[in-house]
C-alpha atoms as a PDB file:
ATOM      1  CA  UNK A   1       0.000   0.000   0.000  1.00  0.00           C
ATOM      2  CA  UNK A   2       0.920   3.623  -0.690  1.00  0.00           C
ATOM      3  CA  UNK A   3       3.098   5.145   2.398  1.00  0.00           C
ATOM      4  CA  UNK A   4       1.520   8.539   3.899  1.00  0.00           C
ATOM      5  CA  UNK A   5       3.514  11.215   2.698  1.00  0.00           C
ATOM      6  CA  UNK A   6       5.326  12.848   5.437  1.00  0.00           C
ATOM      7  CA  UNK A   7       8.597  15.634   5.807  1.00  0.00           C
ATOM      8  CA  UNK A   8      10.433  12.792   8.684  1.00  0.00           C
ATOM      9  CA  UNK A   9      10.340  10.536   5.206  1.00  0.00           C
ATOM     10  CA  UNK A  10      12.273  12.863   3.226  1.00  0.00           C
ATOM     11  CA  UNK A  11      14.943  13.641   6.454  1.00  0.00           C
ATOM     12  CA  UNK A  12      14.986   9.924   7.220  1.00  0.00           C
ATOM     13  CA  UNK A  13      15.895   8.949   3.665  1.00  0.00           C
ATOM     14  CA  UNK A  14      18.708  11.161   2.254  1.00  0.00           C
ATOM     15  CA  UNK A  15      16.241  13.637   0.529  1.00  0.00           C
ATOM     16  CA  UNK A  16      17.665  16.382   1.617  1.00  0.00           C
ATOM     17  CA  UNK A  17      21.329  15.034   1.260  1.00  0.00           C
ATOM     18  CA  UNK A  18      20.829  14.122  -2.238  1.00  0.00           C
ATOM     19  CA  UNK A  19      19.057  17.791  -2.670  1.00  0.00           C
ATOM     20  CA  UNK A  20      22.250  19.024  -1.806  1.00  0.00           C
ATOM     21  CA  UNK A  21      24.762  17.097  -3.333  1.00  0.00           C
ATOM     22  CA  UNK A  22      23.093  17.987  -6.585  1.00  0.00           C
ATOM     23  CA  UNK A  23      23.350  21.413  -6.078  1.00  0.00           C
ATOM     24  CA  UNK A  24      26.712  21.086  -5.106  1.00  0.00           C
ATOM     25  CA  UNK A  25      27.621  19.604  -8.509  1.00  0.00           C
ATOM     26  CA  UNK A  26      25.506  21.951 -10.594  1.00  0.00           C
ATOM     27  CA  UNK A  27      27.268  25.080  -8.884  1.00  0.00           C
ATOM     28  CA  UNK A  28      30.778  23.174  -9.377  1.00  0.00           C
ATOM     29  CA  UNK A  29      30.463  22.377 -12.874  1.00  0.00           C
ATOM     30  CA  UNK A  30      29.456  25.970 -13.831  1.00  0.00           C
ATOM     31  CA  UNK A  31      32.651  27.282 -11.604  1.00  0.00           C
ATOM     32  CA  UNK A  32      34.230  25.122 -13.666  1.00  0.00           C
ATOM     33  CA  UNK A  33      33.002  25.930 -16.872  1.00  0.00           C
ATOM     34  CA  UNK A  34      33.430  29.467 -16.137  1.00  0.00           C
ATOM     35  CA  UNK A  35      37.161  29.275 -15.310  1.00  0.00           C
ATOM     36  CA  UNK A  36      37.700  26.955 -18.527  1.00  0.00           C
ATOM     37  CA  UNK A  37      36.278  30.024 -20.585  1.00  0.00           C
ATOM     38  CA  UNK A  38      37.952  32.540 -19.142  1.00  0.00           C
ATOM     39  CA  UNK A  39      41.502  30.883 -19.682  1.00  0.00           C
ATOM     40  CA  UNK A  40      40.957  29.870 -23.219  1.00  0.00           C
ATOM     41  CA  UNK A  41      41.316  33.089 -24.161  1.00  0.00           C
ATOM     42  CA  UNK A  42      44.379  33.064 -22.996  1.00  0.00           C
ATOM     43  CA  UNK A  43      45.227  30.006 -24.442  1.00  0.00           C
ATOM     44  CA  UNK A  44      44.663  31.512 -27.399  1.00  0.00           C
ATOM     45  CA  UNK A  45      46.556  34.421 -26.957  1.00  0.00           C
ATOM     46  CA  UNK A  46      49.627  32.404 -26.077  1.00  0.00           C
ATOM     47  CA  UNK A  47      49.342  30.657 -28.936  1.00  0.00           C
ATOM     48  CA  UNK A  48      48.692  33.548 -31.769  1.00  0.00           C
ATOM     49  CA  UNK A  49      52.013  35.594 -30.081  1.00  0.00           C
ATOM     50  CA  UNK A  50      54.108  32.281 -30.548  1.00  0.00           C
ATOM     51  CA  UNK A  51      52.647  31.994 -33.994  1.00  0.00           C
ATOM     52  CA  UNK A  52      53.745  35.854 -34.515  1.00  0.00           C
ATOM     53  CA  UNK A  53      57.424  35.261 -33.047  1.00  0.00           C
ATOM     54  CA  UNK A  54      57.791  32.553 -35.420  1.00  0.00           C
ATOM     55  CA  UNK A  55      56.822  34.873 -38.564  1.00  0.00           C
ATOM     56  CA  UNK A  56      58.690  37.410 -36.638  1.00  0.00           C
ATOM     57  CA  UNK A  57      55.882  40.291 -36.858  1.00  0.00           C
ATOM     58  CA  UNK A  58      56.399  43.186 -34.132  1.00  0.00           C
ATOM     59  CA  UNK A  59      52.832  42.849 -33.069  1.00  0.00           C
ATOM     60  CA  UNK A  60      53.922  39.738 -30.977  1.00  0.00           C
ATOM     61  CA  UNK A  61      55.162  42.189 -28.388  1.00  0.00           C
ATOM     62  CA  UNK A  62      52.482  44.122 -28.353  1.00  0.00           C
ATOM     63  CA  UNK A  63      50.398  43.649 -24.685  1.00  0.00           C
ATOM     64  CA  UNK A  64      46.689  43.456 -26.463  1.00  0.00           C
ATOM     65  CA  UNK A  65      46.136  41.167 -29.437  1.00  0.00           C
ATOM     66  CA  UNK A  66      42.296  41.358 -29.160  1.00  0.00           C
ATOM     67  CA  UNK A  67      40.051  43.399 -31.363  1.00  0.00           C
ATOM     68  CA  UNK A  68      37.633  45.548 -30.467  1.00  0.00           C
ATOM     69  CA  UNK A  69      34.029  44.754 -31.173  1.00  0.00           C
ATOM     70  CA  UNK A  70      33.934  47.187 -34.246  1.00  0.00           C
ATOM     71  CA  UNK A  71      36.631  45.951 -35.856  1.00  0.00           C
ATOM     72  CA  UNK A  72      35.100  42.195 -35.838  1.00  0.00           C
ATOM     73  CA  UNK A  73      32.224  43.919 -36.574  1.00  0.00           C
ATOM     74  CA  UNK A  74      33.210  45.379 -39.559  1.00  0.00           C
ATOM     75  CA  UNK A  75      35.693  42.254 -40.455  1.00  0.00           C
ATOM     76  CA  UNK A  76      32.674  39.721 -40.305  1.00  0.00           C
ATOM     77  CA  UNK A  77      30.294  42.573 -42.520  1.00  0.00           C
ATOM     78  CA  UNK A  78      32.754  42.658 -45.091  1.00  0.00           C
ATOM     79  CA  UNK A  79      33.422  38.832 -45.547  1.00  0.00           C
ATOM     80  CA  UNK A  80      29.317  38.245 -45.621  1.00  0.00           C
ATOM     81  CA  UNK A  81      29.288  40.868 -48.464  1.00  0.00           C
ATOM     82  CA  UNK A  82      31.880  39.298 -50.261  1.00  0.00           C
ATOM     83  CA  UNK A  83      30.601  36.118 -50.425  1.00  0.00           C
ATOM     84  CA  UNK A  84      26.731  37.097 -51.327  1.00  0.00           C
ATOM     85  CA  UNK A  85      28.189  39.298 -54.313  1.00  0.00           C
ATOM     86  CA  UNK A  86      30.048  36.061 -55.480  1.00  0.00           C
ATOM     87  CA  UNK A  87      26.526  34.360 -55.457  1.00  0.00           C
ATOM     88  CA  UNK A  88      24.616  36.871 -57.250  1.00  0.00           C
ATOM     89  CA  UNK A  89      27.467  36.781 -60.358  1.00  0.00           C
ATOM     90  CA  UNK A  90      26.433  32.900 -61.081  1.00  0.00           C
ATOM     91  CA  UNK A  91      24.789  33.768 -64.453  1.00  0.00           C
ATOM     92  CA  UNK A  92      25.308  37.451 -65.993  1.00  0.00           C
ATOM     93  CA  UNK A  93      23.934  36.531 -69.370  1.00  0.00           C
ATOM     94  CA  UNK A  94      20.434  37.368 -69.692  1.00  0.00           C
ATOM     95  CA  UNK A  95      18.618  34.974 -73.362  1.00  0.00           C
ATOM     96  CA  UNK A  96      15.334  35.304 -74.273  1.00  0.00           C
ATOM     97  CA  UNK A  97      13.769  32.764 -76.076  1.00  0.00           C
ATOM     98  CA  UNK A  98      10.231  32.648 -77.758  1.00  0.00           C
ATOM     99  CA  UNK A  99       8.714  29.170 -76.760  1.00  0.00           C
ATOM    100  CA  UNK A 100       5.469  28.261 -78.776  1.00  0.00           C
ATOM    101  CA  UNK A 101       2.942  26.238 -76.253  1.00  0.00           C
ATOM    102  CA  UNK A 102       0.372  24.389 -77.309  1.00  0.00           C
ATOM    103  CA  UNK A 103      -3.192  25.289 -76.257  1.00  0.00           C
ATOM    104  CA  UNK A 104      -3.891  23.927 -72.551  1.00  0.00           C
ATOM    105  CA  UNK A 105      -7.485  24.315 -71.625  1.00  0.00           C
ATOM    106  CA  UNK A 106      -5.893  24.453 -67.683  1.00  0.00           C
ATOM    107  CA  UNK A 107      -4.449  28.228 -68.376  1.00  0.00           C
ATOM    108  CA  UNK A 108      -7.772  29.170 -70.489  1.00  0.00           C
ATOM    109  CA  UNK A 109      -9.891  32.017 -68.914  1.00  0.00           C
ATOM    110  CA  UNK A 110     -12.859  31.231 -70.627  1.00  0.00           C
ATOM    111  CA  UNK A 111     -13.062  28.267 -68.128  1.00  0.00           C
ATOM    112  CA  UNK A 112     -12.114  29.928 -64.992  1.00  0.00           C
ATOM    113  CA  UNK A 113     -15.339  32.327 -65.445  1.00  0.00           C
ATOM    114  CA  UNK A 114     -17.907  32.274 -62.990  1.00  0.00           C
ATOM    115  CA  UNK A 115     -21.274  31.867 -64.088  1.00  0.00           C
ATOM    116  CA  UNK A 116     -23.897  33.517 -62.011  1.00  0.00           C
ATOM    117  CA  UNK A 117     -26.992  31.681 -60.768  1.00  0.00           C
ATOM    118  CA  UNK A 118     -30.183  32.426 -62.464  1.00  0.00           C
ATOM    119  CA  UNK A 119     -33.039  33.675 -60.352  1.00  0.00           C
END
């Protein structure tokens, strides 16, 4: 039979613990997360100045190799512009030909009138 629901039940069998614990988890793996995020920028960093020592570019000394919201802004505008102009010069040459169709009652209009009741 069905137990009587009761707050000692949920104390008594690790409710509460396992309430916790999965909090616990949940607020650890976003910590986590949050730290992971914040150092792969770095990463990334570190890895575009080694990439600029190697070409041996004077921007790899430089103490800020981010760009500013603008300039990705504009960088990102100008590449989807690019590529839609390349799209719309598929087919430049413009031939018009003079097709003779035979007669289909489907497109006649005579067909399509209405025909009003008679009263």
């Amino acid at each position: 039979m069905l137990e009587q629901f009761s707050f000692s039940n949920i104390w008594e069998n690790g409710g509460i613990l396992i309430s916790v614990v999965g909090y616990v988890i949940v607020f650890v793996a976003l910590l986590l997360l949050a730290v992971i995020i914040t150092y792969f920028q770095k990463f990334l960093q570190l890895q575009q100045r080694k990439k600029l020592k190697s070409v041996g570019h004077r921007a790899a000394e430089s103490n800020d190799l981010s760009l500013s919201g603008e300039v990705s802004a504009a960088i990102s505008t100008a590449l989807y512009l690019h590529y839609e102009e390349k799209h719309d010069l598929e087919n430049t040459v413009l031939t018009i030909k003079r097709v003779q169709r035979t007669y289909s009652p489907w497109s006649s209009k005579l067909y399509g009138l209405r025909e009003y009741p008679k009263r």
